[in-house]
PDB file of N, CA and C in Angstrom:
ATOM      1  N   UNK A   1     121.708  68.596 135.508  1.00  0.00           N
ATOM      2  CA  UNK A   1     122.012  68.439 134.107  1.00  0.00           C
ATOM      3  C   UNK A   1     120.800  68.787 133.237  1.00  0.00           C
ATOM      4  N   UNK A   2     119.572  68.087 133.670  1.00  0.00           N
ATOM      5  CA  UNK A   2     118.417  68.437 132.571  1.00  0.00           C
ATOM      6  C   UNK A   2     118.086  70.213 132.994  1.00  0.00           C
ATOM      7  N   UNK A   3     118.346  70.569 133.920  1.00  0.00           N
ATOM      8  CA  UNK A   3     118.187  72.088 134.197  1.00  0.00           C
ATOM      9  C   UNK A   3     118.633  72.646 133.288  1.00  0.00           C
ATOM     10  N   UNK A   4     120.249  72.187 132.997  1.00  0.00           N
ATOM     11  CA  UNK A   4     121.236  73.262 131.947  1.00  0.00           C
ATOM     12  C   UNK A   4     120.501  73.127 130.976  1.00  0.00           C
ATOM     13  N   UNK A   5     120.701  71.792 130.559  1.00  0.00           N
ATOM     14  CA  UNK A   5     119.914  71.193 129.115  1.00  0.00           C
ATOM     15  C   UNK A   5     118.597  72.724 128.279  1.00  0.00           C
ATOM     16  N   UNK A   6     117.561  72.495 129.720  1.00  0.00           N
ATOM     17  CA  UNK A   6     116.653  73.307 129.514  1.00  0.00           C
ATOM     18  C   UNK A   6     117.087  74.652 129.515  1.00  0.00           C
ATOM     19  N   UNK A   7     117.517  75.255 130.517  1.00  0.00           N
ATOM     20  CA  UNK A   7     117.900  76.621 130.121  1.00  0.00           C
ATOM     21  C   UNK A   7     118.516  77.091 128.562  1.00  0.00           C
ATOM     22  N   UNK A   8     119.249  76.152 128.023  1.00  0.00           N
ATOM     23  CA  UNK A   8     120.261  76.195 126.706  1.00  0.00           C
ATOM     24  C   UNK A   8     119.112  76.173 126.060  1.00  0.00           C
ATOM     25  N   UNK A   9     118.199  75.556 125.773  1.00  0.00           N
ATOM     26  CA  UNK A   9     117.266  74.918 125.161  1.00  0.00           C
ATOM     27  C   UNK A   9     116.474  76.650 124.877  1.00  0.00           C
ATOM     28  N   UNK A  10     115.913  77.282 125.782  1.00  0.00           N
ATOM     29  CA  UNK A  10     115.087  78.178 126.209  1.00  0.00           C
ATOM     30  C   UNK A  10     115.793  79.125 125.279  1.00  0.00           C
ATOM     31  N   UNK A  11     117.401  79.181 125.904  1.00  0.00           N
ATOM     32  CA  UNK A  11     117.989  80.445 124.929  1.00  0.00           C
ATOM     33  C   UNK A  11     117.932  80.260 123.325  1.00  0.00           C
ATOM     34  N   UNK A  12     117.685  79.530 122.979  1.00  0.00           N
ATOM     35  CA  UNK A  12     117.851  78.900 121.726  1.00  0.00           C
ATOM     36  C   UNK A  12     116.642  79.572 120.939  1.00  0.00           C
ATOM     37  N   UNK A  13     115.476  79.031 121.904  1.00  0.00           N
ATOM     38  CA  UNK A  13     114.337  79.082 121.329  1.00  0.00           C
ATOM     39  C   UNK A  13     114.265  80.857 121.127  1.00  0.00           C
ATOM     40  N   UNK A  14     114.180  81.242 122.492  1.00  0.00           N
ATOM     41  CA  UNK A  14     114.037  82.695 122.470  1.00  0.00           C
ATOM     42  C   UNK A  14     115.271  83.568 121.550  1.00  0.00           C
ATOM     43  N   UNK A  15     115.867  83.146 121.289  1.00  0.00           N
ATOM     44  CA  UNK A  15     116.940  84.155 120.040  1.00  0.00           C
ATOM     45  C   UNK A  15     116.338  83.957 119.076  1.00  0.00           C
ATOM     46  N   UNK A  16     115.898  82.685 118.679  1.00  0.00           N
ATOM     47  CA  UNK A  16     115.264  81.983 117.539  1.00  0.00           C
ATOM     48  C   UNK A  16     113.969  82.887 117.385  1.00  0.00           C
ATOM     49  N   UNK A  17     113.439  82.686 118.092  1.00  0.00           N
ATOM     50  CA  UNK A  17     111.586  83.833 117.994  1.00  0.00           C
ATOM     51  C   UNK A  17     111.777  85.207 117.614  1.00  0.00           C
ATOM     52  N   UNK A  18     112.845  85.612 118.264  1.00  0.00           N
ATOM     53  CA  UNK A  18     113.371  87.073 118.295  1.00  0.00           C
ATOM     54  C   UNK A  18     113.797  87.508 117.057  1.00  0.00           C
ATOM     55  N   UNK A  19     114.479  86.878 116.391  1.00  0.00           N
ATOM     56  CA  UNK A  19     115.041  87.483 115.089  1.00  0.00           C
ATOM     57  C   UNK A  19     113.950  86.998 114.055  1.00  0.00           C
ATOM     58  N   UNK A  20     112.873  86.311 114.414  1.00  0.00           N
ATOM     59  CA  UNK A  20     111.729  86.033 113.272  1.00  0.00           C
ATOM     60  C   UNK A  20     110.956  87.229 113.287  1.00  0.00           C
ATOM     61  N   UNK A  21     110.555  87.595 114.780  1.00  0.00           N
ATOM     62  CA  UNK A  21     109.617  88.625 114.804  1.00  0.00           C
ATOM     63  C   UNK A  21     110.622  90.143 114.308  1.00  0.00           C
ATOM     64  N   UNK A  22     111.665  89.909 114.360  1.00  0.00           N
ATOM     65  CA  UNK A  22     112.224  91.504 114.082  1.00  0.00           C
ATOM     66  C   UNK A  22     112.295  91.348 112.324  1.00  0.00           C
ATOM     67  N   UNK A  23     112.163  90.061 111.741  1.00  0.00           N
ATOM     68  CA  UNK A  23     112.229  90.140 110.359  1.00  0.00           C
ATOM     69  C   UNK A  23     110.549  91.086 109.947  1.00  0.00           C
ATOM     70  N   UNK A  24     109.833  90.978 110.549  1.00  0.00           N
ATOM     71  CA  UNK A  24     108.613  91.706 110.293  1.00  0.00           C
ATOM     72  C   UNK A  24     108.137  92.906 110.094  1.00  0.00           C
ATOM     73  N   UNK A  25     106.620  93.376 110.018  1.00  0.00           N
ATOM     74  CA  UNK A  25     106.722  94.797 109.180  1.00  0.00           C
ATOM     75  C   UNK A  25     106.886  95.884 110.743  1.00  0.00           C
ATOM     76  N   UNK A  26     107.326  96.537 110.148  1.00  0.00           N
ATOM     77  CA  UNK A  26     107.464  98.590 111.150  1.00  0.00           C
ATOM     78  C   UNK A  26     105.779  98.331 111.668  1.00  0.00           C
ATOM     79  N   UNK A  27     105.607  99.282 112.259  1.00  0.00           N
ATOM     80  CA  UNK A  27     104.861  99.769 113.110  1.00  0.00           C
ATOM     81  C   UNK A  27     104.346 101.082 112.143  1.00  0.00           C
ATOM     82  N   UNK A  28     105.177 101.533 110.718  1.00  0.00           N
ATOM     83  CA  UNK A  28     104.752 102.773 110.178  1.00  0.00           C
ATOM     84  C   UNK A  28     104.450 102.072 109.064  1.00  0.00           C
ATOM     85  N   UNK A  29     104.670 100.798 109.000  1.00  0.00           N
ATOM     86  CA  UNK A  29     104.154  99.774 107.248  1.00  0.00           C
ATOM     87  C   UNK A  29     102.922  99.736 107.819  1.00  0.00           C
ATOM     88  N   UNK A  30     102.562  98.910 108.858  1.00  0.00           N
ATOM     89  CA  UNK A  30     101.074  98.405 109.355  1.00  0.00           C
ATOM     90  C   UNK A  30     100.169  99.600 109.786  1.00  0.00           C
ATOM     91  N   UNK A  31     100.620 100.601 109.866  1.00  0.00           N
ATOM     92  CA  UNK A  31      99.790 101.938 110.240  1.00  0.00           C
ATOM     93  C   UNK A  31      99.791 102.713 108.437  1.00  0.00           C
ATOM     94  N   UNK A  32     100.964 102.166 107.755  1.00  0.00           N
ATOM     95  CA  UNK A  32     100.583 103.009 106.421  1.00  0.00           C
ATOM     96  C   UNK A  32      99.155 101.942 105.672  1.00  0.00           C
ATOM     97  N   UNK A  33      99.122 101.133 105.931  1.00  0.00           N
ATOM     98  CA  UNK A  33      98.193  99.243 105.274  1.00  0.00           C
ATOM     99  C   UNK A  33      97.112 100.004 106.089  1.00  0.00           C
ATOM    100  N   UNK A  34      96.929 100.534 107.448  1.00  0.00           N
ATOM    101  CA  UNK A  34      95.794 100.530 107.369  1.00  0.00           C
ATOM    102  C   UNK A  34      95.204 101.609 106.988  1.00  0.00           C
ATOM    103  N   UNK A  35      95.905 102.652 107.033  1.00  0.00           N
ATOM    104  CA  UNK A  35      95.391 103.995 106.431  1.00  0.00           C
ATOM    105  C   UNK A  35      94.866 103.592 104.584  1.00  0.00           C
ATOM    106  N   UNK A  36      95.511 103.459 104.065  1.00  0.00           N
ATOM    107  CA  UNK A  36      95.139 102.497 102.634  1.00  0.00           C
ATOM    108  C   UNK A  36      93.627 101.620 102.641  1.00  0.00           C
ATOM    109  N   UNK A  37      93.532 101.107 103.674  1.00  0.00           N
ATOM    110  CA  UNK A  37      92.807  99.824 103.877  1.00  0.00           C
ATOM    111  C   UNK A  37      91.174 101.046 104.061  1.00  0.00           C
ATOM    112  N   UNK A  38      91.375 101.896 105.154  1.00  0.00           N
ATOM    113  CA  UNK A  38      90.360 102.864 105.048  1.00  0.00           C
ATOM    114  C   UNK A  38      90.082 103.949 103.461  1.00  0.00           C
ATOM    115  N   UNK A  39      91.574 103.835 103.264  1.00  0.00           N
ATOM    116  CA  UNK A  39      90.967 104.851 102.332  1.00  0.00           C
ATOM    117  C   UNK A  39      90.253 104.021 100.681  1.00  0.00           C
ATOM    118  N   UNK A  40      90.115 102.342 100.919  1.00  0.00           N
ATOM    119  CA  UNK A  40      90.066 101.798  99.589  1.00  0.00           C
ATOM    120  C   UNK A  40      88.568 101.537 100.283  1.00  0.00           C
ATOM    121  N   UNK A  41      88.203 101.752 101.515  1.00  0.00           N
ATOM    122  CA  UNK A  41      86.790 101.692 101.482  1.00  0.00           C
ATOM    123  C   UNK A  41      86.640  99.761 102.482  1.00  0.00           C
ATOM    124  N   UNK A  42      87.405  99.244 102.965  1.00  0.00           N
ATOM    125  CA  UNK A  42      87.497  98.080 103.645  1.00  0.00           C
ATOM    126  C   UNK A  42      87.649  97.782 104.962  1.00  0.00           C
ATOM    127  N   UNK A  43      87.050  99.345 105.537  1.00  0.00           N
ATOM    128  CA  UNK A  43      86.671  99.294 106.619  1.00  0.00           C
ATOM    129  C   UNK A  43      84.845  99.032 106.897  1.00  0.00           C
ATOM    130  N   UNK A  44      84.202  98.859 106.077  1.00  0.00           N
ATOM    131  CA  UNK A  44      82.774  98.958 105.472  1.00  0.00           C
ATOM    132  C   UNK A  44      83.047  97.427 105.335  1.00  0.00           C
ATOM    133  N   UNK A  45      83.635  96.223 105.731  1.00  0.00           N
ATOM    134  CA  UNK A  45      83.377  94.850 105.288  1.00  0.00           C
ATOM    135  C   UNK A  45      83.012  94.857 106.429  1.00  0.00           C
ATOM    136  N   UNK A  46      81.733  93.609 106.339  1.00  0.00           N
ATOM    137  CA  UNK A  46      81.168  93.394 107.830  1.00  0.00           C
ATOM    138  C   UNK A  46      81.254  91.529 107.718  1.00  0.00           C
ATOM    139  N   UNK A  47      81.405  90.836 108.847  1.00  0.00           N
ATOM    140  CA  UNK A  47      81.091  89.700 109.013  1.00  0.00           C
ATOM    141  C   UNK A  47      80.171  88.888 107.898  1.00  0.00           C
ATOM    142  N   UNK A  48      78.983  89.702 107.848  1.00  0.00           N
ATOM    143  CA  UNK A  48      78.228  88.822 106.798  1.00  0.00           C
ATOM    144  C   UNK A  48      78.390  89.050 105.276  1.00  0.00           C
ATOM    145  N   UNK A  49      79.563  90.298 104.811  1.00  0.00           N
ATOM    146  CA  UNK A  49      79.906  90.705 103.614  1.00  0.00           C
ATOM    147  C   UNK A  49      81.192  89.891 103.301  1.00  0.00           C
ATOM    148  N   UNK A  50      82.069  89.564 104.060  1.00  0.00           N
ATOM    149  CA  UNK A  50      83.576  89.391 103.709  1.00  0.00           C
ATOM    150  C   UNK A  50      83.328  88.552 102.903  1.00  0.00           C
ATOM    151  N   UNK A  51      83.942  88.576 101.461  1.00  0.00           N
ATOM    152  CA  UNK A  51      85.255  89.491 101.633  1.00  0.00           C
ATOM    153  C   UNK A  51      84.618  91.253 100.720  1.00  0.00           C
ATOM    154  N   UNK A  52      83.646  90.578 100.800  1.00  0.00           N
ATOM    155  CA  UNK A  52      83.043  92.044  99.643  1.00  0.00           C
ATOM    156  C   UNK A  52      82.696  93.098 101.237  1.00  0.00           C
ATOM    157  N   UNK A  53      82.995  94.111 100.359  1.00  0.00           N
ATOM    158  CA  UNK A  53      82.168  95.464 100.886  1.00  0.00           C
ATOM    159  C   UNK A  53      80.495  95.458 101.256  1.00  0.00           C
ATOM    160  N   UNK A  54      80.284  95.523 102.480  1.00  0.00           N
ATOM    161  CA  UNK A  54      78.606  95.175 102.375  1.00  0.00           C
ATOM    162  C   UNK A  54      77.918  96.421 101.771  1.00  0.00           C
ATOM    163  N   UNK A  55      76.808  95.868 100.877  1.00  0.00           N
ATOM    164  CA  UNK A  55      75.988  96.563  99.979  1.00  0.00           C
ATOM    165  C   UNK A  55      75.362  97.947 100.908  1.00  0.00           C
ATOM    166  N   UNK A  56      74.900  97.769 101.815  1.00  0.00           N
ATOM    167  CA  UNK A  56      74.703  98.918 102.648  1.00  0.00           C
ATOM    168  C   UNK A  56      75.679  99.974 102.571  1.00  0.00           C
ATOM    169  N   UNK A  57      76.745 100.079 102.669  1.00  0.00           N
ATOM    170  CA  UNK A  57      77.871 100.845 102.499  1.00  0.00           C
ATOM    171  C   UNK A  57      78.418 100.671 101.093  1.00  0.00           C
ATOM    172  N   UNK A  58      78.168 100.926 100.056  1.00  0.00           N
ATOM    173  CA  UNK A  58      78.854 100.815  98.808  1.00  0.00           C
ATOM    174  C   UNK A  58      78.659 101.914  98.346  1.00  0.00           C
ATOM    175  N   UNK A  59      77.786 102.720  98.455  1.00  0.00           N
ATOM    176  CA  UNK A  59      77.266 103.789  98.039  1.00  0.00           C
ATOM    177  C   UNK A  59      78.360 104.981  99.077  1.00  0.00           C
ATOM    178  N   UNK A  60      78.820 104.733  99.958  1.00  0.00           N
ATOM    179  CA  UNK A  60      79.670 105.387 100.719  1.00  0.00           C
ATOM    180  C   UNK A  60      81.250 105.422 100.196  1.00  0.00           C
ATOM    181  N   UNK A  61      81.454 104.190 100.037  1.00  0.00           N
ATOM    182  CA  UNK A  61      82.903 103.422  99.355  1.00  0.00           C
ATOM    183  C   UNK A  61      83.002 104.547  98.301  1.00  0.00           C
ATOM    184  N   UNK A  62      82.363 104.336  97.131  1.00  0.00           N
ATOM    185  CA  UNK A  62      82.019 104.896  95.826  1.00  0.00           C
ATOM    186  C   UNK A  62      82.252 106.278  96.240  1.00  0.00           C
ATOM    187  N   UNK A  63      81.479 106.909  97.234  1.00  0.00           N
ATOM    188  CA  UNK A  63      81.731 108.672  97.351  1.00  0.00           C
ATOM    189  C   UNK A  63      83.456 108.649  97.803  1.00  0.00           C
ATOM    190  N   UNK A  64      83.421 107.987  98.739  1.00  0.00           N
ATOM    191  CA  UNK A  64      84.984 108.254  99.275  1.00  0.00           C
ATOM    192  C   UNK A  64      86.220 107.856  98.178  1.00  0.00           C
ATOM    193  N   UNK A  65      86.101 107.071  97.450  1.00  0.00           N
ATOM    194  CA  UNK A  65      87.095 106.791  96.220  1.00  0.00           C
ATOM    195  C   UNK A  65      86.653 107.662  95.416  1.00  0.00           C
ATOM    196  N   UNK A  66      86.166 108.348  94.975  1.00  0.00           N
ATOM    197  CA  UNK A  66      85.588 109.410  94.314  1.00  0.00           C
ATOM    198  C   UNK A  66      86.182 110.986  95.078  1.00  0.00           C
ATOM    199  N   UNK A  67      86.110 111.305  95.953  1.00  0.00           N
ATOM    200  CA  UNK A  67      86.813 112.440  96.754  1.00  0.00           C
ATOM    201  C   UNK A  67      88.435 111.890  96.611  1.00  0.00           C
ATOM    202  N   UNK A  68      88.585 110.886  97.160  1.00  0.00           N
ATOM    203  CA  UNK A  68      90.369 110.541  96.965  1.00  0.00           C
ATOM    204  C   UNK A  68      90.932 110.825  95.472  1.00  0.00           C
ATOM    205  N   UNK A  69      89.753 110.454  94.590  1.00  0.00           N
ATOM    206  CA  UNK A  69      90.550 110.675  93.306  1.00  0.00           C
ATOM    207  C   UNK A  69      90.502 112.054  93.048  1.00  0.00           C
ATOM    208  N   UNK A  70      89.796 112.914  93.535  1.00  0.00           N
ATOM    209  CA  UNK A  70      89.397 114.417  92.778  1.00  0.00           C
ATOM    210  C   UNK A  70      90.704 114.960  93.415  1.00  0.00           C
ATOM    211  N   UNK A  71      91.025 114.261  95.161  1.00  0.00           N
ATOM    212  CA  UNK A  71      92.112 115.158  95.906  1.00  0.00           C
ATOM    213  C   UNK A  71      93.360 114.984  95.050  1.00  0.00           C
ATOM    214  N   UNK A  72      93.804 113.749  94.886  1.00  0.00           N
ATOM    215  CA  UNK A  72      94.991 113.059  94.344  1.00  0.00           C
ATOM    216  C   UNK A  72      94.679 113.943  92.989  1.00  0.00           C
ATOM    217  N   UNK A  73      94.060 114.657  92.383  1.00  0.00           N
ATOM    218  CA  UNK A  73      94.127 114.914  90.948  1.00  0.00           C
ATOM    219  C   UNK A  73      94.242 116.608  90.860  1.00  0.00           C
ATOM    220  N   UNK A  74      93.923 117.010  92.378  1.00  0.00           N
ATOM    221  CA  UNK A  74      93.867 118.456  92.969  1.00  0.00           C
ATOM    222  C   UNK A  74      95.933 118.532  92.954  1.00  0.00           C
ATOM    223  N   UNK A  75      96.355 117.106  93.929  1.00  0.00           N
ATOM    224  CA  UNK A  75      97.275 117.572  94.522  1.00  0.00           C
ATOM    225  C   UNK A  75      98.349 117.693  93.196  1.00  0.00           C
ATOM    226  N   UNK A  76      98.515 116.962  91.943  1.00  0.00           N
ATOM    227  CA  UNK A  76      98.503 116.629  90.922  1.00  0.00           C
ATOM    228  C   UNK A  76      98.802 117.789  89.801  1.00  0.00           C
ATOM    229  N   UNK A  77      97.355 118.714  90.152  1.00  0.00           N
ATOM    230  CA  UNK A  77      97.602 119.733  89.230  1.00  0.00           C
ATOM    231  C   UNK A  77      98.730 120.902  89.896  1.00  0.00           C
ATOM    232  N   UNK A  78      98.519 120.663  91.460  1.00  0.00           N
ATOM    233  CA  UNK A  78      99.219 121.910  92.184  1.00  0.00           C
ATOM    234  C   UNK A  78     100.566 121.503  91.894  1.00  0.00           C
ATOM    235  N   UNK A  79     101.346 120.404  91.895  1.00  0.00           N
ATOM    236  CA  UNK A  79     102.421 119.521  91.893  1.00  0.00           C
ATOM    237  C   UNK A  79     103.103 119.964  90.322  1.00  0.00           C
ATOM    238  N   UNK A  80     102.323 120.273  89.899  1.00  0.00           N
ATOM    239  CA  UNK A  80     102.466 120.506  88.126  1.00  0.00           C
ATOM    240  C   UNK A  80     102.470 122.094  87.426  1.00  0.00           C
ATOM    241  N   UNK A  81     102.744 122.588  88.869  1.00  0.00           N
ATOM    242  CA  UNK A  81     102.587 124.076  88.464  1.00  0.00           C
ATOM    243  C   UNK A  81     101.608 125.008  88.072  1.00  0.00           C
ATOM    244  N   UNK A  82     100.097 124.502  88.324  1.00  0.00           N
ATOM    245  CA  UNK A  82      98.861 124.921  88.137  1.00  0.00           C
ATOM    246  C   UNK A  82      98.447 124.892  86.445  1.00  0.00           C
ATOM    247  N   UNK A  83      99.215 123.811  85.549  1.00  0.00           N
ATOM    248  CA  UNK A  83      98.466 123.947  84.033  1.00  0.00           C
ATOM    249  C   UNK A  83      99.392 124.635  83.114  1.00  0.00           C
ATOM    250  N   UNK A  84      98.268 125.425  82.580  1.00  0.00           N
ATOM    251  CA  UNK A  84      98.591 126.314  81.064  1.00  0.00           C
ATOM    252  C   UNK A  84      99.088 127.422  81.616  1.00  0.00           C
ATOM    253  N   UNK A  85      98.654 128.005  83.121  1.00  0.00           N
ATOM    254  CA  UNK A  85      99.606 129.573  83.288  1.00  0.00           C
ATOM    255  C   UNK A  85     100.662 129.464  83.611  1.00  0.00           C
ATOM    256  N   UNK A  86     101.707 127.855  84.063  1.00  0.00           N
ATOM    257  CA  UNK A  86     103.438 128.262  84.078  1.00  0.00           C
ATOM    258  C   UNK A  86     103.830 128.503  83.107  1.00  0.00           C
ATOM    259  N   UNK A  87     103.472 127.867  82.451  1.00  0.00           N
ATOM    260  CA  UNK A  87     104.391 128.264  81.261  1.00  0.00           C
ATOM    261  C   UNK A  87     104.686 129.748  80.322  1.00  0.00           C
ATOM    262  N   UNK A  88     103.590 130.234  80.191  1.00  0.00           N
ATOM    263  CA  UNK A  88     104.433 131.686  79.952  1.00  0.00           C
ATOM    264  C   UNK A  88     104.659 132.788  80.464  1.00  0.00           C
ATOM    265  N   UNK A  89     106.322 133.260  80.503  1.00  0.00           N
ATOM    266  CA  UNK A  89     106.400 134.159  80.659  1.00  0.00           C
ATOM    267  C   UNK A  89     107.252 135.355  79.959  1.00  0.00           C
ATOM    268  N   UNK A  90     106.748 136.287  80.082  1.00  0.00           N
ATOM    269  CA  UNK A  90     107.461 137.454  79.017  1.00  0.00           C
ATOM    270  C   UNK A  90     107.946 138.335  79.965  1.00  0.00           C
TER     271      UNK A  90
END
């Protein structure tokens, strides 16, 4: 009897765990978080910095958010038809 008990018990639990962990993020959310996470420069936190960026590396942070914005503003103009020359044509 306490065998069944337990087995019932077990299934319970384990359906129960199962549909918590499937409520959770993709495998392409937590790989997009960390690509983000590198590109905001928070791979440069060290043990004795958290939660800040350690000062040793800030000067790195700063270049790399600085290239992301020039790309994002590259991809931006291409996205936009290159400016003042779409627009006319005769």
């Amino acid at each position: 009897m306490k065998k069944l008990a337990f087995a019932a018990l077990s299934v319970v639990v384990l359906a129960a765990s199962s549909s918590a962990f499937a409520q959770g993020k993709t495998r392409a959310e937590v790989y997009q978080e960390l690509i983000e996470a590198q590109q905001n420069g928070l791979d440069y936190i060290t043990d004795a910095s958290y939660p800040d960026v350690n000062p040793i590396f800030a000067q790195q942070v700063q270049q790399r958010k600085q290239a992301l914005a020039a790309k994002a503003a590259a991809a931006s103009s291409v996205a936009n038809g290159g400016g003042a020359s779409a627009g006319s044509v005769n």
